[in-house]
Protein backbone atom coordinates (compact mmCIF):
# COMPACT_ATOMS: atom_id res chain seq x y z
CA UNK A 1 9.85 -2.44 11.23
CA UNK A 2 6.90 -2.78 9.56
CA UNK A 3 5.98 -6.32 9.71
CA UNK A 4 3.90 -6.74 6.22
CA UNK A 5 5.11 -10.39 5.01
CA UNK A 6 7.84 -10.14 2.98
CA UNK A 7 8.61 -12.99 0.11
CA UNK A 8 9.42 -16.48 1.89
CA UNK A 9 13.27 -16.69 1.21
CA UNK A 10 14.78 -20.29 0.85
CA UNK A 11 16.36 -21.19 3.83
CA UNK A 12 20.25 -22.27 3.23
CA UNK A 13 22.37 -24.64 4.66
CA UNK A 14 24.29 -22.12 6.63
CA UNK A 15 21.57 -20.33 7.88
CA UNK A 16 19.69 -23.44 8.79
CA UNK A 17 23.08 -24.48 10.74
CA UNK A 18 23.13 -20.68 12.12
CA UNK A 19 20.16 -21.00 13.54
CA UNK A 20 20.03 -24.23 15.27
CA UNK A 21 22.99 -23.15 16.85
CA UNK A 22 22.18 -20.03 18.55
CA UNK A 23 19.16 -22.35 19.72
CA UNK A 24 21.02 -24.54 21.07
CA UNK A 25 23.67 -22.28 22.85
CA UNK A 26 20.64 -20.57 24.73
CA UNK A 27 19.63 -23.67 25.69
CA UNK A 28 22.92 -24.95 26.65
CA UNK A 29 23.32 -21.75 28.61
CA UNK A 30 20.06 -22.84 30.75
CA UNK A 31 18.14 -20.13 30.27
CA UNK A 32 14.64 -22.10 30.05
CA UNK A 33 13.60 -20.13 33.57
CA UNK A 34 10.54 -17.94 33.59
CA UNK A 35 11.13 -14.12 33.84
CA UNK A 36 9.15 -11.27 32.63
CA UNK A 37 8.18 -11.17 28.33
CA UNK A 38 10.24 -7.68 28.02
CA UNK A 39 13.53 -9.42 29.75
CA UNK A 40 13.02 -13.09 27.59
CA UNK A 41 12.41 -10.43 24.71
CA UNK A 42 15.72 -8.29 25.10
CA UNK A 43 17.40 -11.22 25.51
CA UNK A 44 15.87 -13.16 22.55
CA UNK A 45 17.17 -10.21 20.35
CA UNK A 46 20.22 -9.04 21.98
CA UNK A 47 21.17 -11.71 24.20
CA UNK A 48 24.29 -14.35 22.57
CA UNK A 49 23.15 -15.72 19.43
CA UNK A 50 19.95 -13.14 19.71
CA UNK A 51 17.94 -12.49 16.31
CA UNK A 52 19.03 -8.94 16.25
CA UNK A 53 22.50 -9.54 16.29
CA UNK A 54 22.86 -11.90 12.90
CA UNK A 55 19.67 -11.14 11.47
CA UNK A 56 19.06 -8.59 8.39
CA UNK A 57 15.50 -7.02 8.38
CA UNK A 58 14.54 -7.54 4.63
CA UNK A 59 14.80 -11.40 4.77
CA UNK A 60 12.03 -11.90 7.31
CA UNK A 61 9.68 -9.12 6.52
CA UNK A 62 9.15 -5.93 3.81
CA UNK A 63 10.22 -2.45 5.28
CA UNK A 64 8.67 0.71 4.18
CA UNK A 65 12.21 2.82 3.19
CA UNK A 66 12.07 3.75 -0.28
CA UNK A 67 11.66 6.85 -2.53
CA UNK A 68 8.03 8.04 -0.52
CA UNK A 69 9.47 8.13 2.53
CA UNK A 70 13.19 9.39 1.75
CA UNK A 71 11.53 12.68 0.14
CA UNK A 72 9.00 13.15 3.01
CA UNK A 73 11.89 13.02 5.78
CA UNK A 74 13.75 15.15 3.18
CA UNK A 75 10.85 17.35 2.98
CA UNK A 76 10.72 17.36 6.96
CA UNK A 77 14.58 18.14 7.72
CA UNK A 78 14.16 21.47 5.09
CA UNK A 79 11.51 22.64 7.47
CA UNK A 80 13.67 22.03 10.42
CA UNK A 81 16.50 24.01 8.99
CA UNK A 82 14.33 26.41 8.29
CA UNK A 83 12.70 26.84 11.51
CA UNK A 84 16.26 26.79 13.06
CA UNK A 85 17.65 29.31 11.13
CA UNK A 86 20.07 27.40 9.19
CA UNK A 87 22.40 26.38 11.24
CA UNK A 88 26.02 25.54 10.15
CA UNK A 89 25.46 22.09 11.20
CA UNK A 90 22.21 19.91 11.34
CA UNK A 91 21.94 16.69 12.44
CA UNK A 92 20.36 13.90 10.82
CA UNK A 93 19.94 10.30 13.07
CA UNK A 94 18.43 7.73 12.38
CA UNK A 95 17.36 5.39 15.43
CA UNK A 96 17.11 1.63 14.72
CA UNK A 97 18.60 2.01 11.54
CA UNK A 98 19.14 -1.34 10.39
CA UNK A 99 21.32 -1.31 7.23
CA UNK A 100 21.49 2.40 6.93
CA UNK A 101 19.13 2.12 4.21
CA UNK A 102 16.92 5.38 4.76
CA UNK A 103 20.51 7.30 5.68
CA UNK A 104 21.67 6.51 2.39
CA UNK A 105 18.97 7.33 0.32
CA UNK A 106 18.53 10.92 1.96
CA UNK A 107 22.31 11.64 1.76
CA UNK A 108 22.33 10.25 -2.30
CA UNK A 109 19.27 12.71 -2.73
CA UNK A 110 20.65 15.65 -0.96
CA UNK A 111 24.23 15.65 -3.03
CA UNK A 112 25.41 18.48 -4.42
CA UNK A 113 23.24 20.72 -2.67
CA UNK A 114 23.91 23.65 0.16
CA UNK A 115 22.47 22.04 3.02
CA UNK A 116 24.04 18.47 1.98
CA UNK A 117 27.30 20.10 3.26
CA UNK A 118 25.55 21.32 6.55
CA UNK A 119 24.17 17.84 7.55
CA UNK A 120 26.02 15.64 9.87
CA UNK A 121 24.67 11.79 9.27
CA UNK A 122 24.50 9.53 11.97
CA UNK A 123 22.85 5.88 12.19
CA UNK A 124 22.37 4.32 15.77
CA UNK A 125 21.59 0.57 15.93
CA UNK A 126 22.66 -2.49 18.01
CA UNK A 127 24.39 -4.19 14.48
CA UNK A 128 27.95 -3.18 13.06
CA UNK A 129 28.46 -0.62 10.94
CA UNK A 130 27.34 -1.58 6.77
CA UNK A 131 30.11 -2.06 5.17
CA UNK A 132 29.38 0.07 2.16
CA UNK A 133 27.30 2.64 3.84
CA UNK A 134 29.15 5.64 2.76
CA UNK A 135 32.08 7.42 4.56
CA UNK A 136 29.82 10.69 5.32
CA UNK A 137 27.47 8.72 7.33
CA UNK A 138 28.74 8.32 11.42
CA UNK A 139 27.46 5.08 12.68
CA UNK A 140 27.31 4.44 17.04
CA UNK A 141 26.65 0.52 17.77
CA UNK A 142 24.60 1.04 20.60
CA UNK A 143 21.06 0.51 22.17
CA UNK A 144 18.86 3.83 21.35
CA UNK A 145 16.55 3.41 24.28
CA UNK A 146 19.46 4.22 26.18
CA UNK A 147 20.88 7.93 25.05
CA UNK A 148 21.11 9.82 21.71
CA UNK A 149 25.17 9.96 20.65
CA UNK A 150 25.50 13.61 21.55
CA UNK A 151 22.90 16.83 22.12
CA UNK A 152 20.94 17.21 18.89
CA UNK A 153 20.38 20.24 16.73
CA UNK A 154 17.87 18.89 13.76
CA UNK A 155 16.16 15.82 13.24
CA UNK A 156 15.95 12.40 14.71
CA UNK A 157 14.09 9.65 13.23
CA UNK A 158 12.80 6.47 14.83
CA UNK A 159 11.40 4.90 11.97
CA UNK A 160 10.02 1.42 12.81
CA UNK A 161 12.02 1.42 16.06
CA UNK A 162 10.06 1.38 19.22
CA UNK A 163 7.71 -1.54 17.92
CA UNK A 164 11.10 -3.10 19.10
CA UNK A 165 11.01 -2.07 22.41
CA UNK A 166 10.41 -4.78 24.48
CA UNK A 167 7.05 -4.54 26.44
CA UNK A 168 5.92 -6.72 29.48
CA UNK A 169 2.49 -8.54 29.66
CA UNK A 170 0.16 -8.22 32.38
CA UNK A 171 -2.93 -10.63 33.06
CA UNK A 172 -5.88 -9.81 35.74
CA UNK A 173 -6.28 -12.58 37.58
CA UNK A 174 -9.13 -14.87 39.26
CA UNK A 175 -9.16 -12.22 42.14
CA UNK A 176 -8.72 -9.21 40.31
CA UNK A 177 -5.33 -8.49 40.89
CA UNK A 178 -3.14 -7.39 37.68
CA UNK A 179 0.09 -9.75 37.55
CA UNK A 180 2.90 -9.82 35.58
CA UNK A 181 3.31 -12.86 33.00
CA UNK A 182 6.35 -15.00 33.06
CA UNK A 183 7.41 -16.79 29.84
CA UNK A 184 10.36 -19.23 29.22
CA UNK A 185 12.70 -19.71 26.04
CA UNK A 186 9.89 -21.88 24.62
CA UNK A 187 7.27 -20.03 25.51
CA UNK A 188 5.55 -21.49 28.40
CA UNK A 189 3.94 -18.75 30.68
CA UNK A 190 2.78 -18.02 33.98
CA UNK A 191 1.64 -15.51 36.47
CA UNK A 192 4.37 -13.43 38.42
CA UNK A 193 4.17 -11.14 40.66
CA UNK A 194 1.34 -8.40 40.90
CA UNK A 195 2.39 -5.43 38.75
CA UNK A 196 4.52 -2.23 40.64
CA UNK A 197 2.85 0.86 41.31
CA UNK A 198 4.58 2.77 38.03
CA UNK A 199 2.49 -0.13 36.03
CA UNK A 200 -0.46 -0.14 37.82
CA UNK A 201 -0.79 3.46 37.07
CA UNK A 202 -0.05 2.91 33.28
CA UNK A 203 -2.42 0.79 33.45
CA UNK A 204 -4.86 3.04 34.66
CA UNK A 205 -4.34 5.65 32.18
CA UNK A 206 -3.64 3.74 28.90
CA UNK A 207 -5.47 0.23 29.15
CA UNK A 208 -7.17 -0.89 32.20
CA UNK A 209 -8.16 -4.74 32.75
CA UNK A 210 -11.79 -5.28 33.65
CA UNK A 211 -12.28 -8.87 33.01
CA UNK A 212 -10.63 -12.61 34.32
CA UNK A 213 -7.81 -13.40 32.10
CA UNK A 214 -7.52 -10.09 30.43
CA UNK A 215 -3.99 -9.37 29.21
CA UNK A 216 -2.60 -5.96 28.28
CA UNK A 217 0.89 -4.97 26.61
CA UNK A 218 2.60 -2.21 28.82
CA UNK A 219 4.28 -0.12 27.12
CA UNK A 220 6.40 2.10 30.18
CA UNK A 221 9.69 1.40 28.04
CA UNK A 222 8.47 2.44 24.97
CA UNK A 223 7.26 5.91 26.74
CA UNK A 224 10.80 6.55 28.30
CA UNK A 225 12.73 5.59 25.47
CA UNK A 226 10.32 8.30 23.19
CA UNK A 227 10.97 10.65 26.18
CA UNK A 228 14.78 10.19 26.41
CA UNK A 229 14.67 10.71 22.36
CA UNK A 230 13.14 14.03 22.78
CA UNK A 231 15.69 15.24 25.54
CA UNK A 232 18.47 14.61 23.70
CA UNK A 233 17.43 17.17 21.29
CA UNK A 234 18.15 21.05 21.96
CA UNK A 235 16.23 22.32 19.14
CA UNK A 236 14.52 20.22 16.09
CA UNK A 237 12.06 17.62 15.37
CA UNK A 238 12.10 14.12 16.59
CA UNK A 239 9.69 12.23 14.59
CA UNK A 240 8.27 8.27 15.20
CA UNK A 241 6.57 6.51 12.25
CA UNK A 242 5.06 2.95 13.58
CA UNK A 243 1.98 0.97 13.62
CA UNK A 244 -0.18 1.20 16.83
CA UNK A 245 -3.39 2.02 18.24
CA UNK A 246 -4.74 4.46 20.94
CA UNK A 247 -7.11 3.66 23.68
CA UNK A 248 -9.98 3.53 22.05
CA UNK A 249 -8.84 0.20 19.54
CA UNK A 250 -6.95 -1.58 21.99
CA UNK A 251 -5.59 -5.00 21.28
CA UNK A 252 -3.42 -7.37 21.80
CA UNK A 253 -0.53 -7.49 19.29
CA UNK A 254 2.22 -9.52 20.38
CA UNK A 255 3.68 -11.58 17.46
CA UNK A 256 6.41 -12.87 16.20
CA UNK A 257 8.13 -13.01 12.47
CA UNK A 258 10.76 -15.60 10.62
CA UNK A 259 11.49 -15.94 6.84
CA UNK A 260 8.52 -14.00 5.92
CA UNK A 261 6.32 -15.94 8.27
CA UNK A 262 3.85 -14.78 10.59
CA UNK A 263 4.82 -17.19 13.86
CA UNK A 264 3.30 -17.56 17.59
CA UNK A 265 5.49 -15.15 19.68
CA UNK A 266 8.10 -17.61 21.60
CA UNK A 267 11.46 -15.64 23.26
CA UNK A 268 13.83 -18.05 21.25
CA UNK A 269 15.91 -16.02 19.89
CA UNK A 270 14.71 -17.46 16.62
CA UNK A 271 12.57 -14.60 15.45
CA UNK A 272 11.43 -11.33 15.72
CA UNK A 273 9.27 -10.26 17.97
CA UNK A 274 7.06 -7.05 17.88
CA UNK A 275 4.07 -5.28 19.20
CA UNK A 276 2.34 -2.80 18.35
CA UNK A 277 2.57 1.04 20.02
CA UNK A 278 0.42 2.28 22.50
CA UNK A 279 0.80 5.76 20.98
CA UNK A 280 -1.18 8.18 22.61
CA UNK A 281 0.79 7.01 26.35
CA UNK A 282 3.58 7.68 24.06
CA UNK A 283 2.74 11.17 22.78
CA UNK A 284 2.01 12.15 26.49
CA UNK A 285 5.45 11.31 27.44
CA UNK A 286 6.61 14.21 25.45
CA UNK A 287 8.53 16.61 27.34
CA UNK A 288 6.24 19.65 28.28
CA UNK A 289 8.68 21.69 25.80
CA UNK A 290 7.46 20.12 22.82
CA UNK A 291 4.69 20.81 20.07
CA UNK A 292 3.60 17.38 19.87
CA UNK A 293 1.43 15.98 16.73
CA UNK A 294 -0.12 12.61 15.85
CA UNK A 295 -1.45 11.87 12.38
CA UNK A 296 -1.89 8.64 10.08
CA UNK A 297 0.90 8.57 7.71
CA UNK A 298 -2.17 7.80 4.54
CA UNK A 299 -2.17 11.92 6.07
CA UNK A 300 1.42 12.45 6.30
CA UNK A 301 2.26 11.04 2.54
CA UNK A 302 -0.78 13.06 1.22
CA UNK A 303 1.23 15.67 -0.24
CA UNK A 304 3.53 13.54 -2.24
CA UNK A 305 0.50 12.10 -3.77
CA UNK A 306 0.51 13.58 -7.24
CA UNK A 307 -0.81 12.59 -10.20
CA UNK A 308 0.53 10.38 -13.61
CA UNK A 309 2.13 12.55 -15.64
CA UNK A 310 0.90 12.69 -19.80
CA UNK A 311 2.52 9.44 -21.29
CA UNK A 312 3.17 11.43 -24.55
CA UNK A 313 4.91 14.04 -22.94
CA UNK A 314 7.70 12.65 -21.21
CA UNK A 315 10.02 10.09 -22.30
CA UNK A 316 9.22 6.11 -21.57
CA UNK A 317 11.75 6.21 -19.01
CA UNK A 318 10.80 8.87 -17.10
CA UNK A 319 7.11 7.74 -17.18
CA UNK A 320 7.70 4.46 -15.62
CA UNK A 321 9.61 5.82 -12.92
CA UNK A 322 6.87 8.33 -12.13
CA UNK A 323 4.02 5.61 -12.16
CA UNK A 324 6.55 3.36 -10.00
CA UNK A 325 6.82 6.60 -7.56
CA UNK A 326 2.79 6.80 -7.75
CA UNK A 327 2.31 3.11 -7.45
CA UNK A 328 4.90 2.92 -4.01
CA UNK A 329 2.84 6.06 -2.80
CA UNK A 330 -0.77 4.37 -3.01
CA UNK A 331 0.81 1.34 -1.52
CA UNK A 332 2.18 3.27 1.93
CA UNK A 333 -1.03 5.23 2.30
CA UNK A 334 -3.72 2.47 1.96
CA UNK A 335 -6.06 3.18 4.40
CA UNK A 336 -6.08 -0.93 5.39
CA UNK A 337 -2.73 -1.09 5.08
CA UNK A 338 0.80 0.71 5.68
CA UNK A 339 -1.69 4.25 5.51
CA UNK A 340 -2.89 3.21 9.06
CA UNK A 341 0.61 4.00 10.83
CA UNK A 342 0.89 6.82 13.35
CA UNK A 343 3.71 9.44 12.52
CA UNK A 344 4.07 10.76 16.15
CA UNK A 345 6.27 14.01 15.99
CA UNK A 346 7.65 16.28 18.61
CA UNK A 347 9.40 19.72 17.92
CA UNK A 348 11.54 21.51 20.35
CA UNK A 349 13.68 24.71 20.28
């Protein structure tokens, strides 16, 4: 999700009650013990009474899915179809996809049209189907880092998704050694164990440690889930759209987010916790099948950048929905803001 502070909402009653008791039952369930931040943070969003599994993403932070980005993936499943040939049926999945939001919009826009009736619609996400998402759109409850539904002809989008993929954190310590951080429920931390041989080699690569006390955010899961996306597709694109940074801008970006708050990241089950993506390790976990491309989405969006139309020319209506259009299109490609995510795409077939 992209995690731009969305409008504080006024906490209810219920929710307030909600809350404290999916605090309490973790604590109940004695689950204070250390273990590593990407098991506290699976657990803090899928575990009982985790964040993912009650939460909705608009109350706690402003997503990018509206009108921009429904035409560019529209724009981006018509060249898939017509690099494939047109085939009788071409899937369309969304991975992560919340409340089926960007599904809907796509299949609302495509209606009435020839390759509307071609497109099988599926969302994939860890919450129950929406209620009113409509009957055309399949739905699998399930966690995406595990397996697409079935083998893919078309397009899969991860939009916003493997920010969610829980990373561990590793610290060099006094001696040099690179050690896994433990973390409890309210986040106390400590060293672990000294990292495994698949992390000291990720480390390596992606972002070594040089000094005492340096931390790094390894993102192995977040490679093999991208990887696993891309081999579940016989011919198409898969395409990622997050926020991240490559080797050269390294940072730590582990943080957490509640009612629109920006909040220290603490495995609660209270909040959401993210982190940015390490997206070059990403892009070389591509299968050696794929075309692989990287490029800023201020980049991506840059051809549905037009211009106002003549106020005289077209009726009142129509001219505040274009400059709304034009207004939502300068706002996902500032440069210092949304424009800086990474659209990480991958065609096979």
């Amino acid at each position: 999700m992209s995690h731009e502070l969305a409008p504080t909402p006024t906490p209810t009653i219920t929710s307030l009650v909600t809350a404290a008791a999916c605090h309490a039952r973790m604590c109940h369930s004695a689950r204070v013990t250390s273990t590593t931040w990407a098991r506290a943070w699976e657990r803090s969003a899928l575990g009982p009474g985790g964040f993912w599994l009650r939460e909705e993403p608009a109350r706690h932070f402003r997503t990018t899915v509206g009108p921009v980005l429904r035409d560019a993936m529209l724009a981006l499943l018509a060249d898939v179809d017509l690099r494939l040939g047109s085939p009788s049926i071409i899937d369309v999945i969304d991975i992560g996809a919340g409340d089926g939001a960007l599904l809907r919009s796509m299949e609302s826009a495509l209606q009435g049209t020839r390759l509307c009736g071609r497109v099988r619609w599926t969302g994939v996400d860890v919450r129950p189907r929406p209620q009113d998402l409509p009957a055309a759109i399949d739905w699998h409850v399930r966690d995406a880092t595990a397996h697409l539904p079935d083998t893919v002809t078309g397009l899969v989008m991860a939009h916003e998704w493997l920010d969610e993929v829980p990373v561990d954190v590793i610290e060099r310590d006094a001696r040099g050694v690179d050690r896994v951080v433990l973390v409890d429920d309210f986040g106390g931390q400590a060293l672990g164990p000294e990292v495994a041989d698949d992390q000291r080699a990720w480390l390596a690569a992606w972002w070594p440690l040089a000094d005492v006390g340096e931390r790094a955010e390894i993102g192995l899961a977040r490679d093999r889930a991208w990887s696993r996306l891309c081999a579940g597709v016989a011919a198409g694109t898969i395409i990622a759209v997050d926020y991240g940074h490559v080797r050269s801008e390294r940072r730590l970006t582990l943080r957490a987010y509640r009612d629109g708050e920006l909040l220290d990241a603490i495995p609660d089950g209270l909040r959401n916790l993210t982190a940015h993506v390490a997206i070059d390790s990403c892009a070389a976990a591509s299968p050696p099948r794929a075309t692989v491309t990287v490029t800023r989405q201020a980049d991506a969006l840059a051809p549905l950048a037009g211009a106002l139309p003549d106020p005289a020319a077209v009726s009142a209506g129509d001219y505040a929905a274009a400059l709304s259009y034009v207004m939502e299109c300068r706002y996902v490609r500032a440069a210092k803001g949304l424009g800086g995510h990474y659209w990480l795409r991958a065609d096979v077939g």
